[in-house]
Every structure is written in structure tokens, then in C-alpha cells.
PDB file of N, CA and C in Angstrom:
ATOM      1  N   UNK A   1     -39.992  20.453  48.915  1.00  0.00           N
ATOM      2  CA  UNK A   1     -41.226  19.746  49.211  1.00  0.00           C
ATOM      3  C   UNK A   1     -42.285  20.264  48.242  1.00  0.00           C
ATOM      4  N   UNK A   2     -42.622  19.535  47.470  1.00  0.00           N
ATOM      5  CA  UNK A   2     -43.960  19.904  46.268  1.00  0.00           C
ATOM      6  C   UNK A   2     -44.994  19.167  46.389  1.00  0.00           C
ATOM      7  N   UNK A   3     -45.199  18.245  47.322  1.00  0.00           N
ATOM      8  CA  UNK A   3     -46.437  17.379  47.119  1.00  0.00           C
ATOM      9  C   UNK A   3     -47.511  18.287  47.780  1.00  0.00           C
ATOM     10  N   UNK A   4     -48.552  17.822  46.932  1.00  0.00           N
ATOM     11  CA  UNK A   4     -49.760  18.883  47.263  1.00  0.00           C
ATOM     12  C   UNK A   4     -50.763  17.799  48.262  1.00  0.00           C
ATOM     13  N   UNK A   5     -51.880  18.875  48.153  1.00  0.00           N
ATOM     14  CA  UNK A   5     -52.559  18.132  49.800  1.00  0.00           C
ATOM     15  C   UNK A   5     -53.456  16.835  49.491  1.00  0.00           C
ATOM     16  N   UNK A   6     -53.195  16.067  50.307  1.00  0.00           N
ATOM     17  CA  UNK A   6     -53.554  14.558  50.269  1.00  0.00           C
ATOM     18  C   UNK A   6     -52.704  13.807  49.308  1.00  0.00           C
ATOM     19  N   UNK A   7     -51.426  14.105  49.260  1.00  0.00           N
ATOM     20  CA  UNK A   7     -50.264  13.249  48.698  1.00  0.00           C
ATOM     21  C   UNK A   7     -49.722  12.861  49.786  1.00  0.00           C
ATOM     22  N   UNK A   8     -49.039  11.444  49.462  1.00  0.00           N
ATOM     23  CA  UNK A   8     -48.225  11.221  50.613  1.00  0.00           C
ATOM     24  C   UNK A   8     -46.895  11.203  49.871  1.00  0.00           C
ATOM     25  N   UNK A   9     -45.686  10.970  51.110  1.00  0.00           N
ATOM     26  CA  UNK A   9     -44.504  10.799  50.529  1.00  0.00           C
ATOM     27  C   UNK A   9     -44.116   9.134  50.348  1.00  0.00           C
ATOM     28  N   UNK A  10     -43.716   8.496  48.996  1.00  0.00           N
ATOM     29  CA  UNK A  10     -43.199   7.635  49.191  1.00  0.00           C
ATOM     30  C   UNK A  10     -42.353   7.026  49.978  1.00  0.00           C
ATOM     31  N   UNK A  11     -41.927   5.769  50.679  1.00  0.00           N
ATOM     32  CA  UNK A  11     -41.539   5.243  51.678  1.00  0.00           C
ATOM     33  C   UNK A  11     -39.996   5.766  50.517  1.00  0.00           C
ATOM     34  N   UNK A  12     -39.623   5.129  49.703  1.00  0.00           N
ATOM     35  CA  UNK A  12     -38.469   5.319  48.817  1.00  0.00           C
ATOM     36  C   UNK A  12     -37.661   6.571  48.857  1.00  0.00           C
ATOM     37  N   UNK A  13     -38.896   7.712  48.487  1.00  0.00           N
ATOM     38  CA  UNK A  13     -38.409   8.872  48.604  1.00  0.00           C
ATOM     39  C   UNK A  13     -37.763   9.549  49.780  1.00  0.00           C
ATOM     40  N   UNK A  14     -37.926   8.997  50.575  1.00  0.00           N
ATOM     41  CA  UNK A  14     -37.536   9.638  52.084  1.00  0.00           C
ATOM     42  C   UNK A  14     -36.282   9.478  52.200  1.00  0.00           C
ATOM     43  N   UNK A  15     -35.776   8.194  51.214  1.00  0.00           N
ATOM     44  CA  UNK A  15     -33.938   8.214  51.284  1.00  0.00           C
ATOM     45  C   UNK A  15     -33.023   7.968  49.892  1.00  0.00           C
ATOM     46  N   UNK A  16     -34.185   8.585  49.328  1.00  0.00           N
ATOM     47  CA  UNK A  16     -33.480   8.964  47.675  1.00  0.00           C
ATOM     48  C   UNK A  16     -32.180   9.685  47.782  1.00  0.00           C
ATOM     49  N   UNK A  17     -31.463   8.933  47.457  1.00  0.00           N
ATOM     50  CA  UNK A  17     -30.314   9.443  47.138  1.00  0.00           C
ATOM     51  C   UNK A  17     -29.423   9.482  48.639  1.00  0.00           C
ATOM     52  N   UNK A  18     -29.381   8.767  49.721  1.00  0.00           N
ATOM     53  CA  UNK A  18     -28.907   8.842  50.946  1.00  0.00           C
ATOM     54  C   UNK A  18     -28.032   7.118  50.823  1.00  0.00           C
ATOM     55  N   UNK A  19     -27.275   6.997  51.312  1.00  0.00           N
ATOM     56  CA  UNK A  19     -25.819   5.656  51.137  1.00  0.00           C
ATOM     57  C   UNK A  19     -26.453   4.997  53.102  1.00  0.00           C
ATOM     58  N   UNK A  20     -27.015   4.509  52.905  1.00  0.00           N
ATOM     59  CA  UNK A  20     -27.018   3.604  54.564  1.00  0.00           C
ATOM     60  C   UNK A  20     -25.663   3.298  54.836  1.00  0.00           C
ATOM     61  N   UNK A  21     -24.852   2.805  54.097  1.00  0.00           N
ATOM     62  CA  UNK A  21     -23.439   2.783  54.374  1.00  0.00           C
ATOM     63  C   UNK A  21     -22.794   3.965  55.197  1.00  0.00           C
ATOM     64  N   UNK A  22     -23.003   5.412  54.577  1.00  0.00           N
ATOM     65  CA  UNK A  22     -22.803   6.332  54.395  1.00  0.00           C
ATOM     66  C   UNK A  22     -22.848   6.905  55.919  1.00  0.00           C
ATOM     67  N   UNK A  23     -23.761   6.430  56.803  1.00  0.00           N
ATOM     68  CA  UNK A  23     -24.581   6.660  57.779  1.00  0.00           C
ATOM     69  C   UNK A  23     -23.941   6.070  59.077  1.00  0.00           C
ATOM     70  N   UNK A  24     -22.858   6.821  59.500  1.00  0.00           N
ATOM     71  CA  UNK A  24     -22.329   5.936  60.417  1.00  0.00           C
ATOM     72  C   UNK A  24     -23.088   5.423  61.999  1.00  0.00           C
ATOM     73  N   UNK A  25     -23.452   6.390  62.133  1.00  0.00           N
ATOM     74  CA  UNK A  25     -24.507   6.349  63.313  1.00  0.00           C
ATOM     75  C   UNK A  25     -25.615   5.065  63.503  1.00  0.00           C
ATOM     76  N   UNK A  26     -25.353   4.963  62.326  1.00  0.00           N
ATOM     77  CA  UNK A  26     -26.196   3.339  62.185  1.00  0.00           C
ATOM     78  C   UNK A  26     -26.200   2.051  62.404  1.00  0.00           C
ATOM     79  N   UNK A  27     -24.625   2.152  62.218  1.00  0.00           N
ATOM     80  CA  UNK A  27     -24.057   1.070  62.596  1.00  0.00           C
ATOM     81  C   UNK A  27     -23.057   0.833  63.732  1.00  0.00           C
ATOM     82  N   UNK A  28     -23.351   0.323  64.759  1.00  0.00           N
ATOM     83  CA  UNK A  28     -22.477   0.268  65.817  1.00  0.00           C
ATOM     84  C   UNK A  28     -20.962  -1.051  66.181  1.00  0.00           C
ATOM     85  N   UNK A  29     -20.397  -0.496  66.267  1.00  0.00           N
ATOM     86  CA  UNK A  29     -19.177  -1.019  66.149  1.00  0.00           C
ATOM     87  C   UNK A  29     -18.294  -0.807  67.474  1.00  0.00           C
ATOM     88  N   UNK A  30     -17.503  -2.116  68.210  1.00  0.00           N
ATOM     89  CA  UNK A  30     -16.404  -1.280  69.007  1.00  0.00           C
ATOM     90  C   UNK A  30     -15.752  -0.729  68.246  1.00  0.00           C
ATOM     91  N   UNK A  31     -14.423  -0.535  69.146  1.00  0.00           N
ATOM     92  CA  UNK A  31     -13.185   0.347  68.462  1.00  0.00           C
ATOM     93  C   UNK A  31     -12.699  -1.007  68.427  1.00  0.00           C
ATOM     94  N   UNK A  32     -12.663  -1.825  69.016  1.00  0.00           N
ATOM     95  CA  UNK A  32     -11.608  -2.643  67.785  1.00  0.00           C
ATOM     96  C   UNK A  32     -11.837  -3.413  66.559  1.00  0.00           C
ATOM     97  N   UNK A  33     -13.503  -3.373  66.956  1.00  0.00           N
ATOM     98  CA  UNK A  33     -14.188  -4.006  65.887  1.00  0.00           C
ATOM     99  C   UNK A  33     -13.879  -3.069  64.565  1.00  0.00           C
ATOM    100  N   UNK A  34     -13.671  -1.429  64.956  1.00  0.00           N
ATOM    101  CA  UNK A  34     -13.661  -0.432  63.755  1.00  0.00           C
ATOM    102  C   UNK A  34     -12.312  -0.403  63.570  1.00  0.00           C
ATOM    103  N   UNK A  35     -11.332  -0.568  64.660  1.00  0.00           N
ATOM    104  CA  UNK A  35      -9.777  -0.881  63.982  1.00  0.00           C
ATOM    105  C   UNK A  35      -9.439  -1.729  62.977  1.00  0.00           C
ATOM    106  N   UNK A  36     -10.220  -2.913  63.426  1.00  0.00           N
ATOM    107  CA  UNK A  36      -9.324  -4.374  62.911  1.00  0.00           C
ATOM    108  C   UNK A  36     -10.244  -4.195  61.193  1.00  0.00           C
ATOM    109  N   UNK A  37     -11.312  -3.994  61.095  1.00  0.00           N
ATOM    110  CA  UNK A  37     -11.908  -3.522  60.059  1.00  0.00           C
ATOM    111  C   UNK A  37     -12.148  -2.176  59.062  1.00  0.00           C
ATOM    112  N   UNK A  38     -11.320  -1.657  59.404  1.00  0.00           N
ATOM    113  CA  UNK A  38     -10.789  -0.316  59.032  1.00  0.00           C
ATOM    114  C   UNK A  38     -10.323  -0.289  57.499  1.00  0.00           C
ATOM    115  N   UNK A  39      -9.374  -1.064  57.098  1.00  0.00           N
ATOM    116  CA  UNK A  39      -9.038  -1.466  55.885  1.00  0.00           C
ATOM    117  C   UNK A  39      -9.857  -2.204  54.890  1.00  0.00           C
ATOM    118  N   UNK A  40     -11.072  -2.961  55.237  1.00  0.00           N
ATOM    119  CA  UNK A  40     -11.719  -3.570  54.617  1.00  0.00           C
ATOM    120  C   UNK A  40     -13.209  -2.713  54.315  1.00  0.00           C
ATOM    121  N   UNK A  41     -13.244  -3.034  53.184  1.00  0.00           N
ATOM    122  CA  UNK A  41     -14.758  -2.015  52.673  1.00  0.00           C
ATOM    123  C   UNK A  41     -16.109  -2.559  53.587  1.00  0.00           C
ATOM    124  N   UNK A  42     -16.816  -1.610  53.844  1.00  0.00           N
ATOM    125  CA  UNK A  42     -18.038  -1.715  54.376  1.00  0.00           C
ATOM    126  C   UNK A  42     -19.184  -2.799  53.880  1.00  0.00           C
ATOM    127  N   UNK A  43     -19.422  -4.024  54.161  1.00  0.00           N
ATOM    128  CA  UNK A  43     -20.076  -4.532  54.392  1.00  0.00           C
ATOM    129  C   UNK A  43     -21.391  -5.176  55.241  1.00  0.00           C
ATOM    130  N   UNK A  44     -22.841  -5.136  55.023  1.00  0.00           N
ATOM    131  CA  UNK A  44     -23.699  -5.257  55.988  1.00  0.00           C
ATOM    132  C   UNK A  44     -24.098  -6.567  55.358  1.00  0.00           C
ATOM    133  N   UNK A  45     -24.919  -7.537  56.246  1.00  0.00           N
ATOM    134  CA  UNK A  45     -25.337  -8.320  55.969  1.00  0.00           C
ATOM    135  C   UNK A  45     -26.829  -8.293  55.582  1.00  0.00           C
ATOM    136  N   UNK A  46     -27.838  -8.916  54.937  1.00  0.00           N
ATOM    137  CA  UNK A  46     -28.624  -8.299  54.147  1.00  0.00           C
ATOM    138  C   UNK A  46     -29.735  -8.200  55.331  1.00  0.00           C
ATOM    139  N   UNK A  47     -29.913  -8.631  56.444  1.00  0.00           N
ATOM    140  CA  UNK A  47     -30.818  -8.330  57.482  1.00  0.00           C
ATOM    141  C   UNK A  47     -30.522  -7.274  58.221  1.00  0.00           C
ATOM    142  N   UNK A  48     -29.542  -6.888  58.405  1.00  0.00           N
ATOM    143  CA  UNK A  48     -28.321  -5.968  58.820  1.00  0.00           C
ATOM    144  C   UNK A  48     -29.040  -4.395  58.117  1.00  0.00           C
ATOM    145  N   UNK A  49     -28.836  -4.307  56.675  1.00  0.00           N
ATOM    146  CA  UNK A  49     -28.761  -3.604  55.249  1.00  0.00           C
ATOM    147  C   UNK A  49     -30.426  -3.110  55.666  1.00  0.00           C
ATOM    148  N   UNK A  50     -31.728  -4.025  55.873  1.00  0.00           N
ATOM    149  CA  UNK A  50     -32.921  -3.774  55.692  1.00  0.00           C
ATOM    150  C   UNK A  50     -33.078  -3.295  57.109  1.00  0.00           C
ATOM    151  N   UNK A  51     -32.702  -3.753  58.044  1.00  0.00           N
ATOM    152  CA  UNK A  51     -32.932  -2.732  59.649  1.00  0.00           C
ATOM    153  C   UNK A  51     -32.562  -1.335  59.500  1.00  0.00           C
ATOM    154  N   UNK A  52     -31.297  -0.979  59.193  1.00  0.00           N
ATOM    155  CA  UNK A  52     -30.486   0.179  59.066  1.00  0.00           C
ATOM    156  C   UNK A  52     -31.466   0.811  57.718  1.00  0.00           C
ATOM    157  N   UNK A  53     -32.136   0.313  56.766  1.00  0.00           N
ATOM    158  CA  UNK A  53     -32.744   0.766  55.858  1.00  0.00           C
ATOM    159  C   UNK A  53     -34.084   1.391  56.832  1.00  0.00           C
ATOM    160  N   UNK A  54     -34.848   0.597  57.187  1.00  0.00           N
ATOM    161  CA  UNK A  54     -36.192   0.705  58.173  1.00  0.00           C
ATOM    162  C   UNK A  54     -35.503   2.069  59.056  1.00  0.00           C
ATOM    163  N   UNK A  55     -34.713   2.023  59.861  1.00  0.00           N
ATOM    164  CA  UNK A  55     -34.270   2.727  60.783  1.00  0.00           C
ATOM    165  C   UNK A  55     -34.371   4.258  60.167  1.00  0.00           C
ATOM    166  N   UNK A  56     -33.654   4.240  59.352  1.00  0.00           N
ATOM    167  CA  UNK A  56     -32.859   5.576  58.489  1.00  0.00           C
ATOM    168  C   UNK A  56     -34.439   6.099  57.646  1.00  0.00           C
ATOM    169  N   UNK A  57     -35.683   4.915  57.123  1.00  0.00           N
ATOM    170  CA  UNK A  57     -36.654   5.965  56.971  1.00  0.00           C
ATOM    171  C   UNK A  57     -38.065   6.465  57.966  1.00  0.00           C
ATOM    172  N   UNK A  58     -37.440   5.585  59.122  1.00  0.00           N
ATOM    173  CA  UNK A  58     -38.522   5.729  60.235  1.00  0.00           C
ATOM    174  C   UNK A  58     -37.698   7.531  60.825  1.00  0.00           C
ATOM    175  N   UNK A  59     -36.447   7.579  60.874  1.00  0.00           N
ATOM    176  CA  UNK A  59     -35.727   8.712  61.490  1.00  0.00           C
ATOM    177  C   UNK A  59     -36.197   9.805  60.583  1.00  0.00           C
ATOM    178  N   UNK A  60     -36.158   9.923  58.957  1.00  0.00           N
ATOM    179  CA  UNK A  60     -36.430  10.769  57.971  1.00  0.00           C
ATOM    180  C   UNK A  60     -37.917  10.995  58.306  1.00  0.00           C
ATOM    181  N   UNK A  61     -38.411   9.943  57.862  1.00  0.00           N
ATOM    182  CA  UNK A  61     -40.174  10.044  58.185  1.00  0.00           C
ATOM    183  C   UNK A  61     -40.336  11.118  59.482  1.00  0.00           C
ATOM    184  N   UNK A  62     -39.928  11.267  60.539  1.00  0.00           N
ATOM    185  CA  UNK A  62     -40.091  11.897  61.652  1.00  0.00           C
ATOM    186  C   UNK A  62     -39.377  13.067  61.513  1.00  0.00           C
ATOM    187  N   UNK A  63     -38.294  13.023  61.055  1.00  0.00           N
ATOM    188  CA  UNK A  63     -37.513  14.794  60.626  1.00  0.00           C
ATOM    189  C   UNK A  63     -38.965  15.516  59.968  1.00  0.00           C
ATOM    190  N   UNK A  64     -39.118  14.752  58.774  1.00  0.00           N
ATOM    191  CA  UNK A  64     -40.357  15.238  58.033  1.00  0.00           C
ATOM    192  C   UNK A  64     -41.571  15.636  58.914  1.00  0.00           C
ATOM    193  N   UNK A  65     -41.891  14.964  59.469  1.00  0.00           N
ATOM    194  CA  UNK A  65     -43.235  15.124  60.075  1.00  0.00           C
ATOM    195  C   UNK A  65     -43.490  15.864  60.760  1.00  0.00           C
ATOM    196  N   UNK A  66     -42.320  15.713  62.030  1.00  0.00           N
ATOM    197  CA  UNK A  66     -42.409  16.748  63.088  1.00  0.00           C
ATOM    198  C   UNK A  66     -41.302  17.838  63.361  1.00  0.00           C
ATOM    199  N   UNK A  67     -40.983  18.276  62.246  1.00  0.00           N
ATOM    200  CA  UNK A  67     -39.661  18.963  62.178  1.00  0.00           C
ATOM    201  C   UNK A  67     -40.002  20.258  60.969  1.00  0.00           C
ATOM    202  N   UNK A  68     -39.728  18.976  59.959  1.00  0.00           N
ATOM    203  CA  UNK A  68     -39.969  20.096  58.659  1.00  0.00           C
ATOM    204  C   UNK A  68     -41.072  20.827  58.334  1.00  0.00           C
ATOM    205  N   UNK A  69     -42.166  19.895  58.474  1.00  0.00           N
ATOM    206  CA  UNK A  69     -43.438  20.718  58.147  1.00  0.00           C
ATOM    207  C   UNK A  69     -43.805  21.566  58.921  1.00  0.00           C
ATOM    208  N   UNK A  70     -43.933  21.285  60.139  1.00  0.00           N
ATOM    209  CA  UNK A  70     -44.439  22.584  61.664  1.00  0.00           C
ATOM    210  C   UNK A  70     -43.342  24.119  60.604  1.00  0.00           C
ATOM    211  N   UNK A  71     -42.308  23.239  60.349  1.00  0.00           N
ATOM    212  CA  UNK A  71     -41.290  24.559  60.579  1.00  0.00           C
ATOM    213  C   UNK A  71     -41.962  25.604  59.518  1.00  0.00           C
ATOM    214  N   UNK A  72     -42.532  24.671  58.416  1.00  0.00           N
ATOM    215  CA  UNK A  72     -42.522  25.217  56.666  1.00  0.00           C
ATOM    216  C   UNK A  72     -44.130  25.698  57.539  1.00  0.00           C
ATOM    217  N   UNK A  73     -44.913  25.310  57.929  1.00  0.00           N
ATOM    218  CA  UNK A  73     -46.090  25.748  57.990  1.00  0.00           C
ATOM    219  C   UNK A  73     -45.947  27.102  58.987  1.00  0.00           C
ATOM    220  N   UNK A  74     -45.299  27.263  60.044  1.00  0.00           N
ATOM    221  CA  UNK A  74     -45.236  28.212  61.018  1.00  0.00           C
ATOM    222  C   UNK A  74     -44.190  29.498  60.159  1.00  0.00           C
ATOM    223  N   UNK A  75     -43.780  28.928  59.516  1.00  0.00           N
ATOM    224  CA  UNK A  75     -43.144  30.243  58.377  1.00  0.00           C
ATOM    225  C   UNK A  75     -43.298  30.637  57.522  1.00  0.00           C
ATOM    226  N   UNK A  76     -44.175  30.243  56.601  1.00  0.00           N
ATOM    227  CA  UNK A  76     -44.809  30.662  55.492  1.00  0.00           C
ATOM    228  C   UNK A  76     -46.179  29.893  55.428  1.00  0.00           C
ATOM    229  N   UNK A  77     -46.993  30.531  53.947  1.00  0.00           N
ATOM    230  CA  UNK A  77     -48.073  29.906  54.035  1.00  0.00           C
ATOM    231  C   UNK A  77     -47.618  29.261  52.491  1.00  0.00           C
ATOM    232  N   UNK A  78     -48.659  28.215  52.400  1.00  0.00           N
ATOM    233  CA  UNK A  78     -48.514  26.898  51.340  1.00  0.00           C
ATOM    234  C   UNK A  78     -49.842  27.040  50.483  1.00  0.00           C
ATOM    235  N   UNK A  79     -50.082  27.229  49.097  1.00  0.00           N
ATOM    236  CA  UNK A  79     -50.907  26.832  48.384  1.00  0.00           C
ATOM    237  C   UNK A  79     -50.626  26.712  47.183  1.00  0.00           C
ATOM    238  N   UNK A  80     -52.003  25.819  46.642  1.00  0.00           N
ATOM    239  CA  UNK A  80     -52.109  25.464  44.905  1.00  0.00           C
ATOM    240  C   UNK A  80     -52.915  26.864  44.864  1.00  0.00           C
ATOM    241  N   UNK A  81     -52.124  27.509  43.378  1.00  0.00           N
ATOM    242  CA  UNK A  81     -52.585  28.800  42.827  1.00  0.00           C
ATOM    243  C   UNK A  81     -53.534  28.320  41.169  1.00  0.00           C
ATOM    244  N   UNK A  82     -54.090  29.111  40.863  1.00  0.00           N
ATOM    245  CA  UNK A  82     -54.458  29.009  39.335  1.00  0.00           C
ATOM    246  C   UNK A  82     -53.839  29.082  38.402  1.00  0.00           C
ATOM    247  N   UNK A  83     -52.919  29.955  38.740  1.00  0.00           N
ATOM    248  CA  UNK A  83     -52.033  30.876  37.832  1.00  0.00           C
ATOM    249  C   UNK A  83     -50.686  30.067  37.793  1.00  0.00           C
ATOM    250  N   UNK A  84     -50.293  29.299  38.715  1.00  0.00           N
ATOM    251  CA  UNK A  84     -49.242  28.311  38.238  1.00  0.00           C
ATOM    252  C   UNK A  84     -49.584  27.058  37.896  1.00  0.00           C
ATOM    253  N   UNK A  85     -50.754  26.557  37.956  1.00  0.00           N
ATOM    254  CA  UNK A  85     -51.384  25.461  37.591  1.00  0.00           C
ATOM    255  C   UNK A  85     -51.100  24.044  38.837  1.00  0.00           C
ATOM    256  N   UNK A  86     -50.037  23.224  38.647  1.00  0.00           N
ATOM    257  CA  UNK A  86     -50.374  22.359  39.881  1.00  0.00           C
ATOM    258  C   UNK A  86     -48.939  22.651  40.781  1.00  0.00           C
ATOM    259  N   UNK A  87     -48.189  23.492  40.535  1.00  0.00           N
ATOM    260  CA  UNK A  87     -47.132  23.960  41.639  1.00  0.00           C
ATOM    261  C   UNK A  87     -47.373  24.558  43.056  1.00  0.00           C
ATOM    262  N   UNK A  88     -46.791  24.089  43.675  1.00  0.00           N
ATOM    263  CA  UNK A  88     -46.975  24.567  45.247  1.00  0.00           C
ATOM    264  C   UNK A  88     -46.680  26.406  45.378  1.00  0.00           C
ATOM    265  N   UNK A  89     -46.796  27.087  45.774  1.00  0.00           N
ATOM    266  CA  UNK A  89     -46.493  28.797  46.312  1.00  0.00           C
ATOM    267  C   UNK A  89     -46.076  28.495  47.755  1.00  0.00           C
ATOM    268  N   UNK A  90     -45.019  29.001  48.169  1.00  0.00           N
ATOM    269  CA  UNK A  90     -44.575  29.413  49.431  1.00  0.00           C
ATOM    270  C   UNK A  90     -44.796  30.956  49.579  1.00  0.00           C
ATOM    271  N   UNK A  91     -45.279  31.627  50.321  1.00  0.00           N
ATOM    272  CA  UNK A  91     -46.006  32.740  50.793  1.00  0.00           C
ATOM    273  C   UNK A  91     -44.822  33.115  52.152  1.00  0.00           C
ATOM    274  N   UNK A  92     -44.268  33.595  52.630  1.00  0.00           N
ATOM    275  CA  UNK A  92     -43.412  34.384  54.080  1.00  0.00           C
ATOM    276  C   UNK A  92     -44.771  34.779  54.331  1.00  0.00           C
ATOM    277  N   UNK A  93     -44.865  34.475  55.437  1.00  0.00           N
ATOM    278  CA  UNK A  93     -46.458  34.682  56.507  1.00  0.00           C
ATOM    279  C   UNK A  93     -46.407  36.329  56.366  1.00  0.00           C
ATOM    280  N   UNK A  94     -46.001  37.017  56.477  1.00  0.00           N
ATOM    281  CA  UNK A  94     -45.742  38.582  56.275  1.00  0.00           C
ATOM    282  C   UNK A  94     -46.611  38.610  55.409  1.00  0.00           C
ATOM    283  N   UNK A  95     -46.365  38.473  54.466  1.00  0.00           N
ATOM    284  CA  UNK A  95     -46.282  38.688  52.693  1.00  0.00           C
ATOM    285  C   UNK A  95     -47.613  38.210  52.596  1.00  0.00           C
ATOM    286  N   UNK A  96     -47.758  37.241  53.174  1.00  0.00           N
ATOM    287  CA  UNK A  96     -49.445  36.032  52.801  1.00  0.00           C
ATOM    288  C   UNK A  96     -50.407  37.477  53.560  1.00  0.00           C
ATOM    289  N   UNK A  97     -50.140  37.806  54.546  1.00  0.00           N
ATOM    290  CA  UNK A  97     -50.560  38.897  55.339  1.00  0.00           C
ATOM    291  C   UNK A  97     -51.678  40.267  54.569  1.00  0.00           C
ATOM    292  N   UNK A  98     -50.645  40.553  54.126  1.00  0.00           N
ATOM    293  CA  UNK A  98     -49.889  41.735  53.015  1.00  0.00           C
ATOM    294  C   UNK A  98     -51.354  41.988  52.070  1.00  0.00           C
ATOM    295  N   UNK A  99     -51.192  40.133  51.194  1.00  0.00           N
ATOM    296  CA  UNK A  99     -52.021  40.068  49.945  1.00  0.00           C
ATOM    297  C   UNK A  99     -53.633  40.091  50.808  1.00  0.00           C
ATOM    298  N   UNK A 100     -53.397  39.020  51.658  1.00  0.00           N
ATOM    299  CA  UNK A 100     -55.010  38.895  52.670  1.00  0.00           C
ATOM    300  C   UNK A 100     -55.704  40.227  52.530  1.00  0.00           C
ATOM    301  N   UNK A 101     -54.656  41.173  53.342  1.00  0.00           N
ATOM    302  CA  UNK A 101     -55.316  42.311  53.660  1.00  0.00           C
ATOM    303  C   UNK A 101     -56.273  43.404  52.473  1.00  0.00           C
ATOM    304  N   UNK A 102     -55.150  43.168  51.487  1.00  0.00           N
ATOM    305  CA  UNK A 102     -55.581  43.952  50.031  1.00  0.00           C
ATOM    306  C   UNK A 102     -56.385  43.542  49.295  1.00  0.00           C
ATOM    307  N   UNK A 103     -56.785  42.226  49.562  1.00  0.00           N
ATOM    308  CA  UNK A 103     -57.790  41.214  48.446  1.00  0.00           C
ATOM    309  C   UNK A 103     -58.987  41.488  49.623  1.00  0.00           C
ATOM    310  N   UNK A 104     -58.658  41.382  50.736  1.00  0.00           N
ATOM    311  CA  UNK A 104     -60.342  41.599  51.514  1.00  0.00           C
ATOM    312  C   UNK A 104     -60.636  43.169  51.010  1.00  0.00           C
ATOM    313  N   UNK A 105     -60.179  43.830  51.346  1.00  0.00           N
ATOM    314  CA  UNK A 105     -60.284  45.559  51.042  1.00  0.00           C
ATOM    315  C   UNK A 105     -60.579  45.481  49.969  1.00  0.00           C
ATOM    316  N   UNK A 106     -60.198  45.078  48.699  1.00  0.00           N
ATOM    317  CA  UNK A 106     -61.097  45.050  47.012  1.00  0.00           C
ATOM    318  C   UNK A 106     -62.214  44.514  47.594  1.00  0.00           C
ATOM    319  N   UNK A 107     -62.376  43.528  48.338  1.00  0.00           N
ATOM    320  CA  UNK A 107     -63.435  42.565  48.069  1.00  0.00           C
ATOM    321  C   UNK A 107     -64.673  42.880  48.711  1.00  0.00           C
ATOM    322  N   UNK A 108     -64.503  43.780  50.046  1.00  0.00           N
ATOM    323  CA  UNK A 108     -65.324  44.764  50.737  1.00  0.00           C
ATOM    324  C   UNK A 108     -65.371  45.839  50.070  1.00  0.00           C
ATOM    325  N   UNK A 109     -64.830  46.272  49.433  1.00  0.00           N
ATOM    326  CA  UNK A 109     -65.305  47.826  48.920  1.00  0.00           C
ATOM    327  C   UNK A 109     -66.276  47.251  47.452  1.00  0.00           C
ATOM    328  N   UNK A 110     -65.736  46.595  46.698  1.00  0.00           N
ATOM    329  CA  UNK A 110     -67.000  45.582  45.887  1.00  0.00           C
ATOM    330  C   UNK A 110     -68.544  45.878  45.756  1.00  0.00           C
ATOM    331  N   UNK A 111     -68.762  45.093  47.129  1.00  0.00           N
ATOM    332  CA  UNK A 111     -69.529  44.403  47.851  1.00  0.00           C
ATOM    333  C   UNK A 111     -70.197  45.696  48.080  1.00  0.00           C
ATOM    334  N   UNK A 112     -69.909  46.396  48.950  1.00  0.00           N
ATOM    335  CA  UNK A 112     -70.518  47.626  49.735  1.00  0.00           C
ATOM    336  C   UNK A 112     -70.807  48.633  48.839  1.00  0.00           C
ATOM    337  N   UNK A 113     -70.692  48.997  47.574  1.00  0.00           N
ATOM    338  CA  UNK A 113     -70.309  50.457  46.659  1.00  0.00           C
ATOM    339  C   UNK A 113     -71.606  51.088  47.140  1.00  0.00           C
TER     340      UNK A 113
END
């Protein structure tokens, strides 16, 4: 995840590189419907193709949203630095801790001499 703040994610990107085919859960089938069609390659019909498309980035969209980010934010910290120019920093909340503490302490002793 590299997009910086007030980017959004493209609708596209959310299933770059993912096969809807691929996705069995998507498509529901009996068993004999999956027997008798077993031998024949996977085919959707193109209204079929754009639901299962919608579906698969409404499901991603929500992994993302309420999954990944809580997780990435509650475990590390996230910023644009100077020093790497427009790349994201992942920080282990420890560590983000760590620097906080040592940059206030320069920054109070500074201040106070």
C-alpha cells in the first residue's frame, strides 16, 4: 500500500491482477450443474462477468477498508518523510515511540538551555 493521504484507490486496482473466473465462490452452481459442466471451460455471460466483477471489488474494497488499514494503522505508524521524498515509511509503533521520545528530548533541551 503506497498511496499517500488524500489518494484514493482506483476501482481497477482493487482487482489487478485477480481471474473472476478464478474465484469460485462467486459463482454458484449445483453439483450437477458443476458435474455435467466440468469438462467444459468456464464461461460467464457478460451480465454474469460484470456482477461477479462489482461483487469481487465491493468484497476487496471492504477487506481494504475495514481490515487492512485498521490493521496497518494499529501496527505501525505511516508517513511522507523528506528524506525519501514522496515514499510512504512504515514505522512498528515501538520504534515510532522510540524516535518521538528522542526528537522531543533534543527539542526540549533546545528550547530550555
Amino acid at each position: 500500500i503506497n498511496l499517500r493521504r488524500g489518494e484514493q484507490l482506483p476501482r481497477k486496482a482493487l482487482i489487478d491482477g485477480i481471474r473472476v473466473l478464478d474465484v469460485t465462490w462467486l459463482h454458484s452452481q449445483t453439483s450437477a450443474d458443476a458435474s455435467s459442466h466440468q469438462n467444459q471451460s468456464k464461461k460467464l455471460s457478460l451480465s454474469d462477468h460484470q456482477c461477479s466483477v462489482d461483487l469481487l471489488c465491493n468484497v476487496m474494497r471492504w477487506l481494504y477498508s475495514k481490515f487492512l488499514i485498521p490493521l496497518l494503522r494499529s501496527t505501525f505508524y505511516v508517513t511522507e518523510t523528506e528524506f525519501t521524498g514522496r515514499k510512504i515509511v512504515y514505522y512498528r509503533r515501538p520504534v515510532w515511540a522510540k524516535i518521538k521520545s528522542i526528537s522531543m528530548g533534543m527539542l526540549l533541551k533546545r528550547q530550555y538551555r
